[in-house]
C-alpha atoms as a PDB file:
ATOM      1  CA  UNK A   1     -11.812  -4.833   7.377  1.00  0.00           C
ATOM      2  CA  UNK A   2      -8.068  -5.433   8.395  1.00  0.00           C
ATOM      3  CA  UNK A   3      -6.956  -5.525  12.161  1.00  0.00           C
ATOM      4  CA  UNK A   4      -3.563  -6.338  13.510  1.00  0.00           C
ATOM      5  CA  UNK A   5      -3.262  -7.512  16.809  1.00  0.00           C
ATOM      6  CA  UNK A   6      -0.295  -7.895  18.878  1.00  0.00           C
ATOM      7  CA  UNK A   7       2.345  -8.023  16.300  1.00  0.00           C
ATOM      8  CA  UNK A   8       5.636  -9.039  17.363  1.00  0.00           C
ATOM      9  CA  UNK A   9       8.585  -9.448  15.115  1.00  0.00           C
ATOM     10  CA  UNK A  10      12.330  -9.377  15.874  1.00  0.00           C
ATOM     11  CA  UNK A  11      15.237  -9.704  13.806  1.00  0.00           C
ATOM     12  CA  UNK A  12      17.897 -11.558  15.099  1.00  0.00           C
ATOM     13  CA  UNK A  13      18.357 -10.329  18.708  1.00  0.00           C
ATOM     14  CA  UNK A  14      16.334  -7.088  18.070  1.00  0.00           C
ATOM     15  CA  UNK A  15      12.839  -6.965  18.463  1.00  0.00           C
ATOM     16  CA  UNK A  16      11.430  -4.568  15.824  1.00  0.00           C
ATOM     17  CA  UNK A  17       7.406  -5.212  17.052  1.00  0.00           C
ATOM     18  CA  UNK A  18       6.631  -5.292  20.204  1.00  0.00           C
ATOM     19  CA  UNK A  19       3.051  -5.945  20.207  1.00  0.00           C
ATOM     20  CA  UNK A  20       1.696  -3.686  17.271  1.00  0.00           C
ATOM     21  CA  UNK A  21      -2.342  -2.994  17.249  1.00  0.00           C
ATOM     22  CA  UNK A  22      -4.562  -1.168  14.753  1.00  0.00           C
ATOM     23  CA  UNK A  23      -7.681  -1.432  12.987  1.00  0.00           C
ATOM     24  CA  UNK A  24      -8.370   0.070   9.302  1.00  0.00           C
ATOM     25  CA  UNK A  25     -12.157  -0.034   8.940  1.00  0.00           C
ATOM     26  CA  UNK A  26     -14.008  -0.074   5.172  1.00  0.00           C
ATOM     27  CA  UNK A  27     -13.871   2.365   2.944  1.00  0.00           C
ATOM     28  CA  UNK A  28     -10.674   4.297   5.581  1.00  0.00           C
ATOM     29  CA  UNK A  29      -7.412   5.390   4.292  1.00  0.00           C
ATOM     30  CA  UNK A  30      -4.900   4.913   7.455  1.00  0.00           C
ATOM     31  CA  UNK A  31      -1.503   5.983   7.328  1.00  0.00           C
ATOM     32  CA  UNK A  32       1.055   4.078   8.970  1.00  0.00           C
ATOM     33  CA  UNK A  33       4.108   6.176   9.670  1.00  0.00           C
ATOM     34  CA  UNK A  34       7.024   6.209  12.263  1.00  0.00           C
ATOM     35  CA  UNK A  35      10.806   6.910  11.683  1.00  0.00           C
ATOM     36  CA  UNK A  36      13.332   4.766   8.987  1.00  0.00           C
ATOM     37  CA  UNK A  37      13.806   1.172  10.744  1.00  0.00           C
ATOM     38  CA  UNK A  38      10.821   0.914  12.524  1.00  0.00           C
ATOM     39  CA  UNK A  39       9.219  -2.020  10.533  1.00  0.00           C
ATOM     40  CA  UNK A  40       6.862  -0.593   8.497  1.00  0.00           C
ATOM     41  CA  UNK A  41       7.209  -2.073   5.415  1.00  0.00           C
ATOM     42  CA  UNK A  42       7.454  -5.271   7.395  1.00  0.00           C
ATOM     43  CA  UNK A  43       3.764  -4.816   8.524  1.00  0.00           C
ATOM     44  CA  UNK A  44       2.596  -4.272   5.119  1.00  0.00           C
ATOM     45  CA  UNK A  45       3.939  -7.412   3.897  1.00  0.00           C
ATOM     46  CA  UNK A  46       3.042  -9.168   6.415  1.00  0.00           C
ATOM     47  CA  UNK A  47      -0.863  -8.231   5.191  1.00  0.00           C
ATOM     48  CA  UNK A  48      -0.796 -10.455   2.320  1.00  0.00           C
ATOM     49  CA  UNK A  49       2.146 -12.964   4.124  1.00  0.00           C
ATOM     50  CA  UNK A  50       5.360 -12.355   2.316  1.00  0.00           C
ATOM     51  CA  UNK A  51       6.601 -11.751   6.206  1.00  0.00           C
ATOM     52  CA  UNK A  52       5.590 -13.032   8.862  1.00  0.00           C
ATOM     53  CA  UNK A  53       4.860 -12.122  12.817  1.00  0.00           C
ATOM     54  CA  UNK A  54       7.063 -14.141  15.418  1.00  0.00           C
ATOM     55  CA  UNK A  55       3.142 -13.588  17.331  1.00  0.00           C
ATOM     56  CA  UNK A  56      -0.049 -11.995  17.164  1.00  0.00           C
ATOM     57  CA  UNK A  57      -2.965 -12.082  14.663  1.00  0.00           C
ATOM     58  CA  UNK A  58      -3.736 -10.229  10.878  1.00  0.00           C
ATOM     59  CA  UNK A  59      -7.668 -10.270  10.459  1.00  0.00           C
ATOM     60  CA  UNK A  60      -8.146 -10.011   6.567  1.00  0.00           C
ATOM     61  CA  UNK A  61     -11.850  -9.067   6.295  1.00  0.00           C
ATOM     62  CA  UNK A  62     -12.689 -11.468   9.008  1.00  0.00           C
ATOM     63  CA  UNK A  63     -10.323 -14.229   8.506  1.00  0.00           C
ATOM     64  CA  UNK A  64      -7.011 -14.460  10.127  1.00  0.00           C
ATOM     65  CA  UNK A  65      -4.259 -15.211   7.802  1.00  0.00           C
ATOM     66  CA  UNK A  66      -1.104 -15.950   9.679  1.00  0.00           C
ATOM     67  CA  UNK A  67      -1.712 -19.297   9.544  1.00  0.00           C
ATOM     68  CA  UNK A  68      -2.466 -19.537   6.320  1.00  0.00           C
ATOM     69  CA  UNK A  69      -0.293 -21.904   3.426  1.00  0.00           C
ATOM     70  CA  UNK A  70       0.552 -20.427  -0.037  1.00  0.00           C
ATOM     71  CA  UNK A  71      -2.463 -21.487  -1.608  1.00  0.00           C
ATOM     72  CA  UNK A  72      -4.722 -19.621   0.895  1.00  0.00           C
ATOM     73  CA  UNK A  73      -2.568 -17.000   0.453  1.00  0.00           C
ATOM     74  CA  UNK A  74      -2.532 -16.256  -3.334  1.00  0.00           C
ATOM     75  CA  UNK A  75      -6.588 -16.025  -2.722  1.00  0.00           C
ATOM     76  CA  UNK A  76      -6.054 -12.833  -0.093  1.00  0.00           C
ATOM     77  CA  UNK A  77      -3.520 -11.306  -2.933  1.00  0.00           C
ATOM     78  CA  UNK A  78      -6.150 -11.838  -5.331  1.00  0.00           C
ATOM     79  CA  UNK A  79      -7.720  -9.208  -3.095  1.00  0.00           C
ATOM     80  CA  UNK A  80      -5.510  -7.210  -1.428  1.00  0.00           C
ATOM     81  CA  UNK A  81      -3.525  -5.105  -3.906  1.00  0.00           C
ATOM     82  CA  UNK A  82       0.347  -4.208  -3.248  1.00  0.00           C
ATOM     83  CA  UNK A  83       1.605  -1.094  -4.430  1.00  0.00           C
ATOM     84  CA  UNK A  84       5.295  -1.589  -4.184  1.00  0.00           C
ATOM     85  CA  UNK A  85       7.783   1.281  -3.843  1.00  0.00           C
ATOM     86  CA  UNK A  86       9.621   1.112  -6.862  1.00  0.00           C
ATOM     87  CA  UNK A  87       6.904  -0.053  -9.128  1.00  0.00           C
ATOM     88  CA  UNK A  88       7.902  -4.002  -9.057  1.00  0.00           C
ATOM     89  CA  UNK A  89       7.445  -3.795 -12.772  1.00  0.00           C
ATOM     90  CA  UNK A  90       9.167  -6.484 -14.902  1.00  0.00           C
ATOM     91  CA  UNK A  91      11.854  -5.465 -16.961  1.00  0.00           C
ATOM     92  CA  UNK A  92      11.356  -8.053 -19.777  1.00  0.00           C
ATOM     93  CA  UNK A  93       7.755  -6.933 -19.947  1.00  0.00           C
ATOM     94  CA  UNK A  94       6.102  -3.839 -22.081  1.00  0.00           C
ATOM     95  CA  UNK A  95       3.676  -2.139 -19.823  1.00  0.00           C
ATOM     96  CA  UNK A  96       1.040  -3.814 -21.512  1.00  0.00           C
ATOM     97  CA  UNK A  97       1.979  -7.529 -20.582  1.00  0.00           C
ATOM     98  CA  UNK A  98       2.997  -6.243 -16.924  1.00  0.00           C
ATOM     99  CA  UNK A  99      -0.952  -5.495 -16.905  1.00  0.00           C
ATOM    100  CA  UNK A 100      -1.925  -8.360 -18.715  1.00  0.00           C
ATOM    101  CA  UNK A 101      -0.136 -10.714 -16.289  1.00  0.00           C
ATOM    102  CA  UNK A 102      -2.279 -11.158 -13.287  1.00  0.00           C
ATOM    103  CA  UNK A 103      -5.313 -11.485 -15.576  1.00  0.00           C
ATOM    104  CA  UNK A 104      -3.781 -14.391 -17.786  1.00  0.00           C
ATOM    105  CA  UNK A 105      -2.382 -15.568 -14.121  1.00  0.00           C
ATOM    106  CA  UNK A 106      -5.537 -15.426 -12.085  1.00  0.00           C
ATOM    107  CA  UNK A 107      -8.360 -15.330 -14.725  1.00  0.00           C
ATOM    108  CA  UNK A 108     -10.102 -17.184 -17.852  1.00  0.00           C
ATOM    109  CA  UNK A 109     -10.448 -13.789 -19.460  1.00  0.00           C
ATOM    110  CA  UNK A 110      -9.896 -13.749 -22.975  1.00  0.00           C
ATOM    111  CA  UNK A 111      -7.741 -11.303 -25.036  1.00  0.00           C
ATOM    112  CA  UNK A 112     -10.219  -8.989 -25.903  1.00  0.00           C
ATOM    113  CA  UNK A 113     -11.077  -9.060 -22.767  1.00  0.00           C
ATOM    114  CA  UNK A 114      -8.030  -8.098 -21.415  1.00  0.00           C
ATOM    115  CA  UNK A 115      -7.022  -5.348 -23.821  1.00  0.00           C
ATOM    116  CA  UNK A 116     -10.180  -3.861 -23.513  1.00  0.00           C
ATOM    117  CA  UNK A 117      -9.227  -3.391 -19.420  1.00  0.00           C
ATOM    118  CA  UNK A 118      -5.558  -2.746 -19.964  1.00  0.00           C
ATOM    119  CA  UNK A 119      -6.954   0.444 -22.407  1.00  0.00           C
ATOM    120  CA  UNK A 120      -9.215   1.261 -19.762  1.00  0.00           C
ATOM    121  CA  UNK A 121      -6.459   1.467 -17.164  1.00  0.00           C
ATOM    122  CA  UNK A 122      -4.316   3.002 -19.116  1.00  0.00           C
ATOM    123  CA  UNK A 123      -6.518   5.565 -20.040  1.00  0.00           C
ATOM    124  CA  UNK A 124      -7.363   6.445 -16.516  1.00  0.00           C
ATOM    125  CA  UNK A 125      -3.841   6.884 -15.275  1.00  0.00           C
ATOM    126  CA  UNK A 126      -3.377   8.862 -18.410  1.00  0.00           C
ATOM    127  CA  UNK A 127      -0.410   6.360 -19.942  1.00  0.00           C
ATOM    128  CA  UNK A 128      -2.865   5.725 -23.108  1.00  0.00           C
ATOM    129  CA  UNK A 129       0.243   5.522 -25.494  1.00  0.00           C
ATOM    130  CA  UNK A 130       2.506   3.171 -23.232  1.00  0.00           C
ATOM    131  CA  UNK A 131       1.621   0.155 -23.990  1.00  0.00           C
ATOM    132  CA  UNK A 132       4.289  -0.702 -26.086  1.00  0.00           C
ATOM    133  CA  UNK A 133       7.171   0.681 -23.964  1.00  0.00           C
ATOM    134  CA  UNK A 134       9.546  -0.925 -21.625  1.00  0.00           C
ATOM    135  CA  UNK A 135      10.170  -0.344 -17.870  1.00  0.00           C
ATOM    136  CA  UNK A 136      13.124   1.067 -18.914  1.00  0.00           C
ATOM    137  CA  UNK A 137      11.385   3.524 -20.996  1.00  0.00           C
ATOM    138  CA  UNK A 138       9.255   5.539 -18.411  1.00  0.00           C
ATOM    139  CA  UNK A 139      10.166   8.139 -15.852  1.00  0.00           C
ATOM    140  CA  UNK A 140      10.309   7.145 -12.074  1.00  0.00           C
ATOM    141  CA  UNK A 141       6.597   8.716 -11.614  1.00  0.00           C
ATOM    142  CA  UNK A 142       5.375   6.913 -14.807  1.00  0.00           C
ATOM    143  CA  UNK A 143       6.610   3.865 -13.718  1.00  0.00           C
ATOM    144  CA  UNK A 144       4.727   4.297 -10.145  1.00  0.00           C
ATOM    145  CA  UNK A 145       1.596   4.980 -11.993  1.00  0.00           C
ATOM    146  CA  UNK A 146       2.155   1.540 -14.361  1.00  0.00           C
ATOM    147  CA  UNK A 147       2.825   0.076 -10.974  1.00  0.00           C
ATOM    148  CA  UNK A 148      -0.949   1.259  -9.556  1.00  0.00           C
ATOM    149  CA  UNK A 149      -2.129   0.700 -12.761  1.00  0.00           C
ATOM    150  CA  UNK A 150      -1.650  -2.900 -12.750  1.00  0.00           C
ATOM    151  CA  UNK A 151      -2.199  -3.389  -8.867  1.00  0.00           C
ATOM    152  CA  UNK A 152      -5.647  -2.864  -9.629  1.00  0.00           C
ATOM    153  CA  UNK A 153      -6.182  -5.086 -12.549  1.00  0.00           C
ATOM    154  CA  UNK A 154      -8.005  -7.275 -10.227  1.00  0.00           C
ATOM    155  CA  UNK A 155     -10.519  -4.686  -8.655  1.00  0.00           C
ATOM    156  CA  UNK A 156      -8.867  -5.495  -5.290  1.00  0.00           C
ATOM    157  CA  UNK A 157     -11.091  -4.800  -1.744  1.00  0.00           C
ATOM    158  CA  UNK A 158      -8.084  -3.597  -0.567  1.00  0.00           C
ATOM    159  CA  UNK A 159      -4.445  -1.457  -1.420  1.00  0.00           C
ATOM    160  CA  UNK A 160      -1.508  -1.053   0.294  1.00  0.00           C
ATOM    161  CA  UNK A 161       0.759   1.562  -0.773  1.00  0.00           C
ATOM    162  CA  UNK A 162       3.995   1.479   0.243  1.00  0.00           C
ATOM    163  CA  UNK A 163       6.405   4.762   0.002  1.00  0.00           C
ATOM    164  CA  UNK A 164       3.891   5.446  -3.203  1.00  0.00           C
ATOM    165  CA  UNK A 165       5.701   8.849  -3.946  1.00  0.00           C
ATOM    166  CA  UNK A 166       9.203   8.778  -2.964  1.00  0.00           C
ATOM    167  CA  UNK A 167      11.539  10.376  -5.097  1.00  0.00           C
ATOM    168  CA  UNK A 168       8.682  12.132  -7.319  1.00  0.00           C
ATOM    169  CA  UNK A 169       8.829  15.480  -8.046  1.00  0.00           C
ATOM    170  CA  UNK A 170       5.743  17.820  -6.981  1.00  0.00           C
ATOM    171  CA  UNK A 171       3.736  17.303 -10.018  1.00  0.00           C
ATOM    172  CA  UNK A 172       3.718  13.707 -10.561  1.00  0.00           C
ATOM    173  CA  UNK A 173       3.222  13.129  -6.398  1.00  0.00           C
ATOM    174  CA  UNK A 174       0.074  15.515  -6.902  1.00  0.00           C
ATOM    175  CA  UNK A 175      -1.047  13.122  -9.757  1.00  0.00           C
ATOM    176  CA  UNK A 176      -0.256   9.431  -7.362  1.00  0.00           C
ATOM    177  CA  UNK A 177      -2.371  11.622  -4.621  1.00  0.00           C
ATOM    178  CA  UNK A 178      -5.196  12.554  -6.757  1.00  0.00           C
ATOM    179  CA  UNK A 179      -5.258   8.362  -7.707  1.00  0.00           C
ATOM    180  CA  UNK A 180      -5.538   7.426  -4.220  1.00  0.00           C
ATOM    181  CA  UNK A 181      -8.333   9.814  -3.232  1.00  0.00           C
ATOM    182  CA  UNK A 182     -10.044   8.664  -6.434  1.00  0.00           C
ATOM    183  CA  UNK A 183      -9.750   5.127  -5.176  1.00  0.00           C
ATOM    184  CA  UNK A 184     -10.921   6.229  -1.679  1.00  0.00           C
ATOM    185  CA  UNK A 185     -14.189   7.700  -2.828  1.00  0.00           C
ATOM    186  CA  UNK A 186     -15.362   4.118  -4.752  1.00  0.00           C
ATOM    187  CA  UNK A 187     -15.047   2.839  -1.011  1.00  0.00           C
ATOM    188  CA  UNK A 188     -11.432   1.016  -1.031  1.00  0.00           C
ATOM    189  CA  UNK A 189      -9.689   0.707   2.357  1.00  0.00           C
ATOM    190  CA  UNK A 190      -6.490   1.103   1.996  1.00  0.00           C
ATOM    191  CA  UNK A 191      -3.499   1.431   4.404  1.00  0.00           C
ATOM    192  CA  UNK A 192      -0.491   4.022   3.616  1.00  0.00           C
ATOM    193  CA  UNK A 193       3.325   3.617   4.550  1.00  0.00           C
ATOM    194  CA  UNK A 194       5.191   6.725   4.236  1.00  0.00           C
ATOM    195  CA  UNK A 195       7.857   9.122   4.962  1.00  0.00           C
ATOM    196  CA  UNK A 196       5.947  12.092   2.427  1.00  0.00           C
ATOM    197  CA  UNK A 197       3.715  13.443   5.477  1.00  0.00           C
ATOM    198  CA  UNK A 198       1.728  16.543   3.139  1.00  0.00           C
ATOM    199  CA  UNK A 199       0.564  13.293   1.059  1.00  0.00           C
ATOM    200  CA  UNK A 200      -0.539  11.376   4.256  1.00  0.00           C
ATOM    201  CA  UNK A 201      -2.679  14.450   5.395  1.00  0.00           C
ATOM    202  CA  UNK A 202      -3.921  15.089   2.122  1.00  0.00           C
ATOM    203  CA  UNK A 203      -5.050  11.223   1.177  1.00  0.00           C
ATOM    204  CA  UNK A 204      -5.486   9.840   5.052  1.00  0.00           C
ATOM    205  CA  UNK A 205      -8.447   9.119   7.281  1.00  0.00           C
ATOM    206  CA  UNK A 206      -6.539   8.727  10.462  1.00  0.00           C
ATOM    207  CA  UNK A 207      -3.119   7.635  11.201  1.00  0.00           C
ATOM    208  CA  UNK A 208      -1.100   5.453  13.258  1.00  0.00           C
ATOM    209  CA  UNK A 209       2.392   6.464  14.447  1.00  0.00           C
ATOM    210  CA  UNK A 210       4.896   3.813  15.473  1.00  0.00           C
ATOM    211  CA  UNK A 211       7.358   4.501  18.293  1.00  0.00           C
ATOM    212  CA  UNK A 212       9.806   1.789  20.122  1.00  0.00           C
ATOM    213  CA  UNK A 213       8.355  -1.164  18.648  1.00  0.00           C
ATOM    214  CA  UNK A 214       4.275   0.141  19.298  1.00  0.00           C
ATOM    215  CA  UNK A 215       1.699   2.399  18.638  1.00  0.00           C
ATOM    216  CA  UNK A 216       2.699   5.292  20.286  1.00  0.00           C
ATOM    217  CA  UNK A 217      -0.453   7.684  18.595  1.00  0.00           C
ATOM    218  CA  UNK A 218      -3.448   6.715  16.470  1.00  0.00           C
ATOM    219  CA  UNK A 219      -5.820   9.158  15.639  1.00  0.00           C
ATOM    220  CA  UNK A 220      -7.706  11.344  13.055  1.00  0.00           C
ATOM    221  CA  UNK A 221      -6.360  14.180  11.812  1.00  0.00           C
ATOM    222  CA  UNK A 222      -8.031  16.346  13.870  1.00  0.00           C
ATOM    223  CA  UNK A 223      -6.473  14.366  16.815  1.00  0.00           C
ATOM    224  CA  UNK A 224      -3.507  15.205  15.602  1.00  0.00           C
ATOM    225  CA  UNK A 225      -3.677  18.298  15.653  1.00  0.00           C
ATOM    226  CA  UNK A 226      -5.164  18.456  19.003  1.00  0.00           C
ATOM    227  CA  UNK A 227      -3.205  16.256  20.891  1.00  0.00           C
ATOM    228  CA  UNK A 228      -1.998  17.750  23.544  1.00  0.00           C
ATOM    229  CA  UNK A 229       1.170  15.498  23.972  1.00  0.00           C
ATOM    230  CA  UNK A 230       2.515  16.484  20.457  1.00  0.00           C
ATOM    231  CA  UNK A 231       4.045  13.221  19.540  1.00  0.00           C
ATOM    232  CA  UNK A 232       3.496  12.966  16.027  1.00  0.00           C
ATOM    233  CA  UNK A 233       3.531  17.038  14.984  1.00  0.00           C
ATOM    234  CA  UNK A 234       7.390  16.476  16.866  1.00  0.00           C
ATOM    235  CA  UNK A 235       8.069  13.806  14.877  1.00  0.00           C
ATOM    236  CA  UNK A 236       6.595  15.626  11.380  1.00  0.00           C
ATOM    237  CA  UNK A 237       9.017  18.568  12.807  1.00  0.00           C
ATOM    238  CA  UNK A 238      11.800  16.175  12.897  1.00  0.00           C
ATOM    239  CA  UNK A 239      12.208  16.519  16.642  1.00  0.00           C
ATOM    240  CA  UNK A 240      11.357  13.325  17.722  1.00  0.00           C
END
């Protein structure tokens, strides 16, 4: 469903990728983790082509996108859902016409159309009376959930969550978990970018682990805990 092959991006003189290779197959949650400047956030964007590799190939489902102009590319974000960090909400927007927007953007729905998904979504991420209410309004986890919330006002194929629970306290990161194992079991893929490692082994499949520019470790879970080298349980112990 989405395979990355040989991705190579540098930054100035520094070469970030140096020929980065996974697969995520359907219906998989993969976590892609690795240390603070390893590129990958970069990655992720690069899956729906707001970056893009210096070389290599992104396989979309079968259809390789690095090539692609902005017109093919708004059709793969129709798609492929982006769950940004901080929520990406607009600030001149209630909640309701953040969700509202890709629908009047991307689709001849009509009104009652719409409102009848946006109290749908709402309902299910348990924000039934924020419709009215401003960015500014909601707590850091309410405004992740918004953020999910309207990432998947286009039944996307696929999500990709990036840093979905930093700086949440333990309740509302249980509640973003509990969301993404939800989403898992109506067969999304989905590939996870992260720092919070008890919410990668809780919502992940398998993971793979950058390390100087490549995959240094891609496994499942039990892999990881039975690999003999210990690369990733060094770098969860913050010894590598």
């Amino acid at each position: 469903m989405i395979e990355v092959k040989n991705f190579r991006k540098s930054f100035g003189s520094k070469e970030v990728h140096k020929g980065i290779t996974f697969s995520v197959k359907k219906g998989e949650c993969m976590g892609l983790i690795g240390g603070s400047g390893v590129g990958k956030s970069v990655i992720l964007r690069s899956l729906i082509g707001l970056e893009k590799p210096d070389s290599g190939e992104i396989f979309i489902d079968g259809e390789e996108i690095t090539r692609y102009n902005e017109n093919d590319l708004v059709e793969i974000r129709k798609k492929v859902a982006y769950v940004f960090q901080g929520g990406a909400l607009f600030d001149s927007m209630t909640v309701y016409e953040n969700l509202a927007y890709p629908l009047r953007e991307h689709t001849k729905k009509s009104e009652a159309e719409i409102k009848k998904m946006i109290s749908d979504q709402l309902g299910e991420f348990g924000l039934p009376a924020a419709e009215g209410l401003y960015p500014a309004n909601l707590s850091g986890g309410m405004q992740k959930r918004v953020g999910l919330a309207r990432a998947l006002m286009m039944q996307p194929k696929w999500i990709l969550y990036d840093e979905p629970t930093a700086g949440l306290d333990p309740s509302n990161t249980r509640k973003i978990q509990e969301h993404i194992l939800k989403l898992k079991a109506t067969g999304i893929t989905s590939i996870l970018v992260t720092h919070d490692m008890p919410t990668a082994f809780a919502v992940c499949d398998k993971m793979s682990f950058i390390l100087d520019g490549k995959i240094a470790f891609e496994g499942t879970l039990d892999e990881i805990h039975q690999d003999k080298s210990g690369i990733v349980k060094k770098f969860i112990d913050g010894e590598g």
